[in-house]
PDB file of N, CA and C in Angstrom:
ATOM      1  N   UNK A   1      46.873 131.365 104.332  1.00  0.00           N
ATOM      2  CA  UNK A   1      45.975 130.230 104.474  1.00  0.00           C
ATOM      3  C   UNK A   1      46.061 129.369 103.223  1.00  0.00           C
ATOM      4  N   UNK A   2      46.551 128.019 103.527  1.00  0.00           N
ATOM      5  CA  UNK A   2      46.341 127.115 102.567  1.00  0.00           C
ATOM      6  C   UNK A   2      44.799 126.879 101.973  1.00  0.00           C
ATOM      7  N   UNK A   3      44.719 126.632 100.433  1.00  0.00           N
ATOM      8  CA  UNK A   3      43.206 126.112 100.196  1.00  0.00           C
ATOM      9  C   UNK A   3      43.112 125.252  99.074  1.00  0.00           C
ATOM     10  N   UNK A   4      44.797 125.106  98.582  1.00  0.00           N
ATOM     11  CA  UNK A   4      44.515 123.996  97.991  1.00  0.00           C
ATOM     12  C   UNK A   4      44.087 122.193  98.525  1.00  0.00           C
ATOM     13  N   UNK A   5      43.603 121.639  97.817  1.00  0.00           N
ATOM     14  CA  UNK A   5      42.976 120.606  98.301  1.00  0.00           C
ATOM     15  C   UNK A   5      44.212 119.194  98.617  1.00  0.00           C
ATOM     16  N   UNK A   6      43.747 118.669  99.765  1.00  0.00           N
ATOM     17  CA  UNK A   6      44.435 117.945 100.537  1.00  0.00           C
ATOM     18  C   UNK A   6      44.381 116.636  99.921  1.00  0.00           C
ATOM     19  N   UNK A   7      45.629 116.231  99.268  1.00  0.00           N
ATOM     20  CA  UNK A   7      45.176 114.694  98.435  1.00  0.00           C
ATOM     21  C   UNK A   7      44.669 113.262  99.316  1.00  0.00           C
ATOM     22  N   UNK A   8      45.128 113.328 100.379  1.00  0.00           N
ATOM     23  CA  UNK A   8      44.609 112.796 101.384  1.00  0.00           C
ATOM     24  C   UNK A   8      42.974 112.669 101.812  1.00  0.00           C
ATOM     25  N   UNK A   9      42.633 114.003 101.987  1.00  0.00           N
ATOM     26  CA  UNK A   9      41.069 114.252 102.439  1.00  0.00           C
ATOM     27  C   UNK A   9      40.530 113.780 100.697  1.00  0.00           C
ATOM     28  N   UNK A  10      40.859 113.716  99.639  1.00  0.00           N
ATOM     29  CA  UNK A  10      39.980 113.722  98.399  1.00  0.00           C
ATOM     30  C   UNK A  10      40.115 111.975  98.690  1.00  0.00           C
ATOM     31  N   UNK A  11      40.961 111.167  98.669  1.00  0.00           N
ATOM     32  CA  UNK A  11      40.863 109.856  98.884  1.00  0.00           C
ATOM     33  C   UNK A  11      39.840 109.403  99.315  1.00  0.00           C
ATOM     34  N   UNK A  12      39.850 109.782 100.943  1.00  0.00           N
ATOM     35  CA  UNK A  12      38.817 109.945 102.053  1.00  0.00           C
ATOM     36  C   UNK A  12      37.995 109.670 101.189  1.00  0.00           C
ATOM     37  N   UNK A  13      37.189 110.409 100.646  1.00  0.00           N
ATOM     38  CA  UNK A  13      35.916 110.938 100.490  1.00  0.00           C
ATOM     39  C   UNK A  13      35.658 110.113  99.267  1.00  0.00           C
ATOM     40  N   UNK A  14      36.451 109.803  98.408  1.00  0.00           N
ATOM     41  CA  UNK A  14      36.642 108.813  97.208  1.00  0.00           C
ATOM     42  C   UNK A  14      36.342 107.106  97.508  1.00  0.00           C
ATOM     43  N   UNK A  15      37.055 106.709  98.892  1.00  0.00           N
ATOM     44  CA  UNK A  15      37.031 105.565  99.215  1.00  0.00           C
ATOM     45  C   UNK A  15      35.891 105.017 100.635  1.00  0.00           C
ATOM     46  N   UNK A  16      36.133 106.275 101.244  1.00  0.00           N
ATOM     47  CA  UNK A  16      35.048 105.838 102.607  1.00  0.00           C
ATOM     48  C   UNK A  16      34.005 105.455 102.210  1.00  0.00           C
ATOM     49  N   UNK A  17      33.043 104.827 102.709  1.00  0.00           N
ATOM     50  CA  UNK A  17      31.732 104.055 102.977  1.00  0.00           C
ATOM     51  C   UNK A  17      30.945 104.619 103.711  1.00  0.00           C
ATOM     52  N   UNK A  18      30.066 105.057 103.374  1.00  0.00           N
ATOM     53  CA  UNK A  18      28.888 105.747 104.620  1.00  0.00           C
ATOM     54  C   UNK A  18      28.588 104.800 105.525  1.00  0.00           C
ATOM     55  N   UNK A  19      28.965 104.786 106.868  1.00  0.00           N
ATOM     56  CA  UNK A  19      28.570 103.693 107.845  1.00  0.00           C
ATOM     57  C   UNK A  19      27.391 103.568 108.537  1.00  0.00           C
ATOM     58  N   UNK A  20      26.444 104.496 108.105  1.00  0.00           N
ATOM     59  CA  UNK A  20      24.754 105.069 108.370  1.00  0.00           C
ATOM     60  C   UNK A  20      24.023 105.084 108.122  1.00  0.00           C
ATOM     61  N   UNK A  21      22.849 105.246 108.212  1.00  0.00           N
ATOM     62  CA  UNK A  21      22.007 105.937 108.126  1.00  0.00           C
ATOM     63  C   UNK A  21      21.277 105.103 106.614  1.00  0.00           C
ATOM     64  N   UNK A  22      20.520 106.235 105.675  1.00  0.00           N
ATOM     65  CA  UNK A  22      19.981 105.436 104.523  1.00  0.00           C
ATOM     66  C   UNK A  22      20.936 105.064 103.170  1.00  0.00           C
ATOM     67  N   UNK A  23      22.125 105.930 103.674  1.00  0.00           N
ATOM     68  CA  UNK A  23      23.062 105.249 102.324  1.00  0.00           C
ATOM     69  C   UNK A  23      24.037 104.533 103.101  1.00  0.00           C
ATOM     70  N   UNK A  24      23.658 103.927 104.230  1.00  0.00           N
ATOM     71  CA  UNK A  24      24.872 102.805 104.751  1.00  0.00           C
ATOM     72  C   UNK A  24      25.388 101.971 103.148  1.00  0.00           C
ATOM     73  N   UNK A  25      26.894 101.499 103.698  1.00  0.00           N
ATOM     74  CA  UNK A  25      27.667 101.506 102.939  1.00  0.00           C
ATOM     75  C   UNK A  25      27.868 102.265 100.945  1.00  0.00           C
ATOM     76  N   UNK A  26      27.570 102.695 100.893  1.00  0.00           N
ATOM     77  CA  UNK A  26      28.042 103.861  99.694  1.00  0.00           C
ATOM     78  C   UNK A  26      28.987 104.595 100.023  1.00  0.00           C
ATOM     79  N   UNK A  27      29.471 104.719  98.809  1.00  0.00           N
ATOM     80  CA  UNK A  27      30.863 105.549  99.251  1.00  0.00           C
ATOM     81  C   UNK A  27      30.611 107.252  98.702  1.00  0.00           C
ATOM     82  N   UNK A  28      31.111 107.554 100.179  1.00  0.00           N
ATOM     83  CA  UNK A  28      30.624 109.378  99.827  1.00  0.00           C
ATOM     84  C   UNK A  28      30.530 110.307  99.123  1.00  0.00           C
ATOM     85  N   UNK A  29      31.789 109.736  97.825  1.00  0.00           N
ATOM     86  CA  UNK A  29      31.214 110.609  96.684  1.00  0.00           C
ATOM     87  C   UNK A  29      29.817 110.105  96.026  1.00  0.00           C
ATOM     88  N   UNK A  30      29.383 109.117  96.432  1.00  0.00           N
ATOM     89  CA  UNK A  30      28.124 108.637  95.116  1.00  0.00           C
ATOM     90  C   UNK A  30      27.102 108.982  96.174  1.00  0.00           C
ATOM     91  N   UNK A  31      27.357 109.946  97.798  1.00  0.00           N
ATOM     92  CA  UNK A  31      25.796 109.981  98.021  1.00  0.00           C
ATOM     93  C   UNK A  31      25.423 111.536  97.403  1.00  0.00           C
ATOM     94  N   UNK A  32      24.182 111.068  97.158  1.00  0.00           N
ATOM     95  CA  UNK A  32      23.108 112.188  95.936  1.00  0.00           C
ATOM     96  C   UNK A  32      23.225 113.553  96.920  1.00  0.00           C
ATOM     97  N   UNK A  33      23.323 114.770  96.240  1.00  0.00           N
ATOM     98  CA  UNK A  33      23.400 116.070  96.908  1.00  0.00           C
ATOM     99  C   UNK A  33      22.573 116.216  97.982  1.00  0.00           C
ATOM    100  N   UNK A  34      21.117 116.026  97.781  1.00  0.00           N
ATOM    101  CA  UNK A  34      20.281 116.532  98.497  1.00  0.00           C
ATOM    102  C   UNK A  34      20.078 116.102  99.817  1.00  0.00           C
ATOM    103  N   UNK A  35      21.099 114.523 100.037  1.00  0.00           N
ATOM    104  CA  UNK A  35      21.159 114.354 101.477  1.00  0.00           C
ATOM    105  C   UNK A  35      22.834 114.880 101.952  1.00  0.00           C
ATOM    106  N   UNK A  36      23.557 115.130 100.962  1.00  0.00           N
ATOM    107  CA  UNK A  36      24.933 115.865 101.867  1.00  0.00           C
ATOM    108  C   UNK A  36      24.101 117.180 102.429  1.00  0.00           C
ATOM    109  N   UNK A  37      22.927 117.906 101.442  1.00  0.00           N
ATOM    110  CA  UNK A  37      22.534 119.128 101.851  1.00  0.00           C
ATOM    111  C   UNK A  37      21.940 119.082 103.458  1.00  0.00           C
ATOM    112  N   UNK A  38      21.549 117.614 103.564  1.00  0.00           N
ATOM    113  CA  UNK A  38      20.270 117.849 104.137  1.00  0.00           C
ATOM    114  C   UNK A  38      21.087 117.621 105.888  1.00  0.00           C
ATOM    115  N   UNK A  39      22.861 117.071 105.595  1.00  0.00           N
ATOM    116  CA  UNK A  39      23.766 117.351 106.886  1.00  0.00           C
ATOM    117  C   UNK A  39      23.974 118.269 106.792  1.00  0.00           C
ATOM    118  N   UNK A  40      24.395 119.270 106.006  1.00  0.00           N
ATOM    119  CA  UNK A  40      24.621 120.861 105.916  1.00  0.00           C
ATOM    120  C   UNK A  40      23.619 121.430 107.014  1.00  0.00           C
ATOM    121  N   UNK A  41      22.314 121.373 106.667  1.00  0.00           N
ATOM    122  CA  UNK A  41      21.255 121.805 107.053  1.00  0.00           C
ATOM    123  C   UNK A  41      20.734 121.511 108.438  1.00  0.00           C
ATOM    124  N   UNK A  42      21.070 120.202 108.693  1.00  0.00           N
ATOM    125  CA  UNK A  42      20.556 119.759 110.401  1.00  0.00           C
ATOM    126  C   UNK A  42      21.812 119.363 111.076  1.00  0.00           C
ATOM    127  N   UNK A  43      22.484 119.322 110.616  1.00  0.00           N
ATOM    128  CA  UNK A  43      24.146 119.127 111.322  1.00  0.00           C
ATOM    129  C   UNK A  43      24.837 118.007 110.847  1.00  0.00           C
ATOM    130  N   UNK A  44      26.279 117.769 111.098  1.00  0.00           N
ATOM    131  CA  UNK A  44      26.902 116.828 111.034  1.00  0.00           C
ATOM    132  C   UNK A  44      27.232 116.105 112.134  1.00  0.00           C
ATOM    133  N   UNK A  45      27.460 114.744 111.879  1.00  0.00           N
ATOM    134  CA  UNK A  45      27.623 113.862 113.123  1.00  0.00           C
ATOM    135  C   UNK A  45      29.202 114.515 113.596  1.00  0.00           C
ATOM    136  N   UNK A  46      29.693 113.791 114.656  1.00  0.00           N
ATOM    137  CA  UNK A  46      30.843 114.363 115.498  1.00  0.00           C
ATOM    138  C   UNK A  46      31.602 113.280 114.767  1.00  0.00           C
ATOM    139  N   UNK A  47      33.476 113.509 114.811  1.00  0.00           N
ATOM    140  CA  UNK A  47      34.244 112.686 114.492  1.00  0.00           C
ATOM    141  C   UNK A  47      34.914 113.467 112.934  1.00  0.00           C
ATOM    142  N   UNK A  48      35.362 112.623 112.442  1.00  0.00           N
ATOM    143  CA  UNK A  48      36.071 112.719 111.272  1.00  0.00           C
ATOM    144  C   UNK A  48      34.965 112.671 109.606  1.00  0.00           C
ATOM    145  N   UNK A  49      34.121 111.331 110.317  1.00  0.00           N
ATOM    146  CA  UNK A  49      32.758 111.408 109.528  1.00  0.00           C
ATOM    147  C   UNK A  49      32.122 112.805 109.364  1.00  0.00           C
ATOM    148  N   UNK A  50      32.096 113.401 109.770  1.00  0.00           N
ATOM    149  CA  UNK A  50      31.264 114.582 109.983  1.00  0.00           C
ATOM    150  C   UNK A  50      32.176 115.698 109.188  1.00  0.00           C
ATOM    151  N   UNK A  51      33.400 115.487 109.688  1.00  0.00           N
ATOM    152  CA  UNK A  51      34.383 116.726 109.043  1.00  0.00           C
ATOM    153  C   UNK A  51      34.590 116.184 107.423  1.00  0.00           C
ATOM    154  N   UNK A  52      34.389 114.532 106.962  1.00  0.00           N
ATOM    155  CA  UNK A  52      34.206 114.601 105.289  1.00  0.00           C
ATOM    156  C   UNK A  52      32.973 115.157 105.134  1.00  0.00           C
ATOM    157  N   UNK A  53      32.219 115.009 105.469  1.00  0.00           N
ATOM    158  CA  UNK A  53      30.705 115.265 104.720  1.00  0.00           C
ATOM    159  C   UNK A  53      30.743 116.536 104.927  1.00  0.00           C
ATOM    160  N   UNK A  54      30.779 117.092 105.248  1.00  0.00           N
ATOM    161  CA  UNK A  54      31.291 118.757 105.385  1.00  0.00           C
ATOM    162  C   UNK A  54      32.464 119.490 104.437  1.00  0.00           C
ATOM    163  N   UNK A  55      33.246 118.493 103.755  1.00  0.00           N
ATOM    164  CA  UNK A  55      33.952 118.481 102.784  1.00  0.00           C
ATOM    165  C   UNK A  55      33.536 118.351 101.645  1.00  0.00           C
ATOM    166  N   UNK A  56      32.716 117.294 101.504  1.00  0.00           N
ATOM    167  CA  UNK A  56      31.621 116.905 100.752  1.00  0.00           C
ATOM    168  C   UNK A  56      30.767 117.707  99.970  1.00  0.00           C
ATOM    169  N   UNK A  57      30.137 118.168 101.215  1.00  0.00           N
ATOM    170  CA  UNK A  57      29.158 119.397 100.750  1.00  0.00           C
ATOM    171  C   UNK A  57      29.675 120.851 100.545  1.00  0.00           C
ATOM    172  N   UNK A  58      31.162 120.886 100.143  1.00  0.00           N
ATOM    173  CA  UNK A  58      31.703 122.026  99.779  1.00  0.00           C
ATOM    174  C   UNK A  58      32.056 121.661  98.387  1.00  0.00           C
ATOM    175  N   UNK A  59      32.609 120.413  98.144  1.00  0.00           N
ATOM    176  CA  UNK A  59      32.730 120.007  96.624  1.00  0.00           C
ATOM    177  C   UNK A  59      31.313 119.688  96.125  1.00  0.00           C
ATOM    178  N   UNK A  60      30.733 119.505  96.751  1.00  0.00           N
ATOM    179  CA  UNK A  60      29.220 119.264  95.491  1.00  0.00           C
ATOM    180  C   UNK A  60      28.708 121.141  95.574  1.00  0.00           C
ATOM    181  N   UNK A  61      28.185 121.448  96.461  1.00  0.00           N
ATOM    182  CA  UNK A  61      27.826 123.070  96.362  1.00  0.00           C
ATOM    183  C   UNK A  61      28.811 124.127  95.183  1.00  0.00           C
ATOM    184  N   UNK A  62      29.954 123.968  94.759  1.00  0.00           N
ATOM    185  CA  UNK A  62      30.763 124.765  94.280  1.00  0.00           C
ATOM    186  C   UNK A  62      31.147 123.767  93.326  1.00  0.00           C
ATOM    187  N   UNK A  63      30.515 122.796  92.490  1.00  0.00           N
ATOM    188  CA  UNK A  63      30.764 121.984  91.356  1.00  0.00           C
ATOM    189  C   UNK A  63      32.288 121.460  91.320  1.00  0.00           C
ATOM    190  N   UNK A  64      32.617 121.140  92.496  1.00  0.00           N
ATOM    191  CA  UNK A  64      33.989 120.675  92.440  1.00  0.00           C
ATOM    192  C   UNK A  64      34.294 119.341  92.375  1.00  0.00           C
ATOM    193  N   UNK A  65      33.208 118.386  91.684  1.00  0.00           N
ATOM    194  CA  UNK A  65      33.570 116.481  92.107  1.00  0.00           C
ATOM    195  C   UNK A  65      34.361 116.395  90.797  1.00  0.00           C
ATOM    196  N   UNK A  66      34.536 117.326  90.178  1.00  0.00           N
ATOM    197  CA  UNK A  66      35.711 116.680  89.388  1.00  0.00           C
ATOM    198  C   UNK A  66      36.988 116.268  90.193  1.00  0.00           C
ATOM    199  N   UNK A  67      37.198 117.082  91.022  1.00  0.00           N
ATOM    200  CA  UNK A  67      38.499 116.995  92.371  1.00  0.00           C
ATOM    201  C   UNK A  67      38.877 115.467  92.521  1.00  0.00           C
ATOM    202  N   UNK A  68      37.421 115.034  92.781  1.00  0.00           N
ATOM    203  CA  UNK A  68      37.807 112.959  93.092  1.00  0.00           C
ATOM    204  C   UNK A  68      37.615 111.986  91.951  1.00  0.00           C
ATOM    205  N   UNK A  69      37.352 112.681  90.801  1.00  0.00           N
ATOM    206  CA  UNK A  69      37.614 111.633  90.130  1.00  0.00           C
ATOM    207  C   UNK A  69      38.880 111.003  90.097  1.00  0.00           C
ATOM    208  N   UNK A  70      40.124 111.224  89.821  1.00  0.00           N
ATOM    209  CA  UNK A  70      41.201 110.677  89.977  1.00  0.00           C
ATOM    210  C   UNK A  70      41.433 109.939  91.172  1.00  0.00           C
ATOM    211  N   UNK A  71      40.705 110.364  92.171  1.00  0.00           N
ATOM    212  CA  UNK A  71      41.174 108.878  93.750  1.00  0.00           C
ATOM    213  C   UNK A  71      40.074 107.966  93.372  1.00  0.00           C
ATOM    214  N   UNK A  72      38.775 108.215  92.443  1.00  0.00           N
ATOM    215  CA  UNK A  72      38.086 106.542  92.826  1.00  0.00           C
ATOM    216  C   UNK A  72      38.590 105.634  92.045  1.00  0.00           C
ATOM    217  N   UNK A  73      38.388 104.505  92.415  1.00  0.00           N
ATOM    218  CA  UNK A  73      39.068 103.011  92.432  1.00  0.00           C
ATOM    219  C   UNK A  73      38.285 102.803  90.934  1.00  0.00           C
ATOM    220  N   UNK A  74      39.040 102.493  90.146  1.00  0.00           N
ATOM    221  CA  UNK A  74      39.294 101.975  88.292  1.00  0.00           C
ATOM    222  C   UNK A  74      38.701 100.461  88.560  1.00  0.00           C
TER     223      UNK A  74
END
């Protein structure tokens, strides 16, 4: 099983825009833990959206946002 991290999916998550909810447009690394927790906790939406933030909340839970610093935009 692969587990190193997919440079692709870190982009993602570096560049996407939350298209929702209360952090419509922010980009997913800058939304605050306690609402990635709070999709952990009541679910994730369906789609691809759902499978970052679920990514998301594996790099913030396990102190891993150093991972995206190198994809956000300078």
């Amino acid at each position: 099983m692969d587990v190193s991290p997919n440079p692709r999916r870190l982009l993602a998550l570096a560049t996407t825009r939350m298209p929702f909810g209360k952090y419509k447009g922010r980009l997913l690394v800058d939304l605050p833990e306690p609402y990635v927790v709070w999709y952990h906790r009541e679910g994730y939406p369906a789609g691809d959206m759902g499978g970052l933030l679920r990514e998301l909340y594996e790099i913030k839970a396990n102190g891993l946002e150093p991972l995206l610093e190198p994809f956000r935009a300078k």
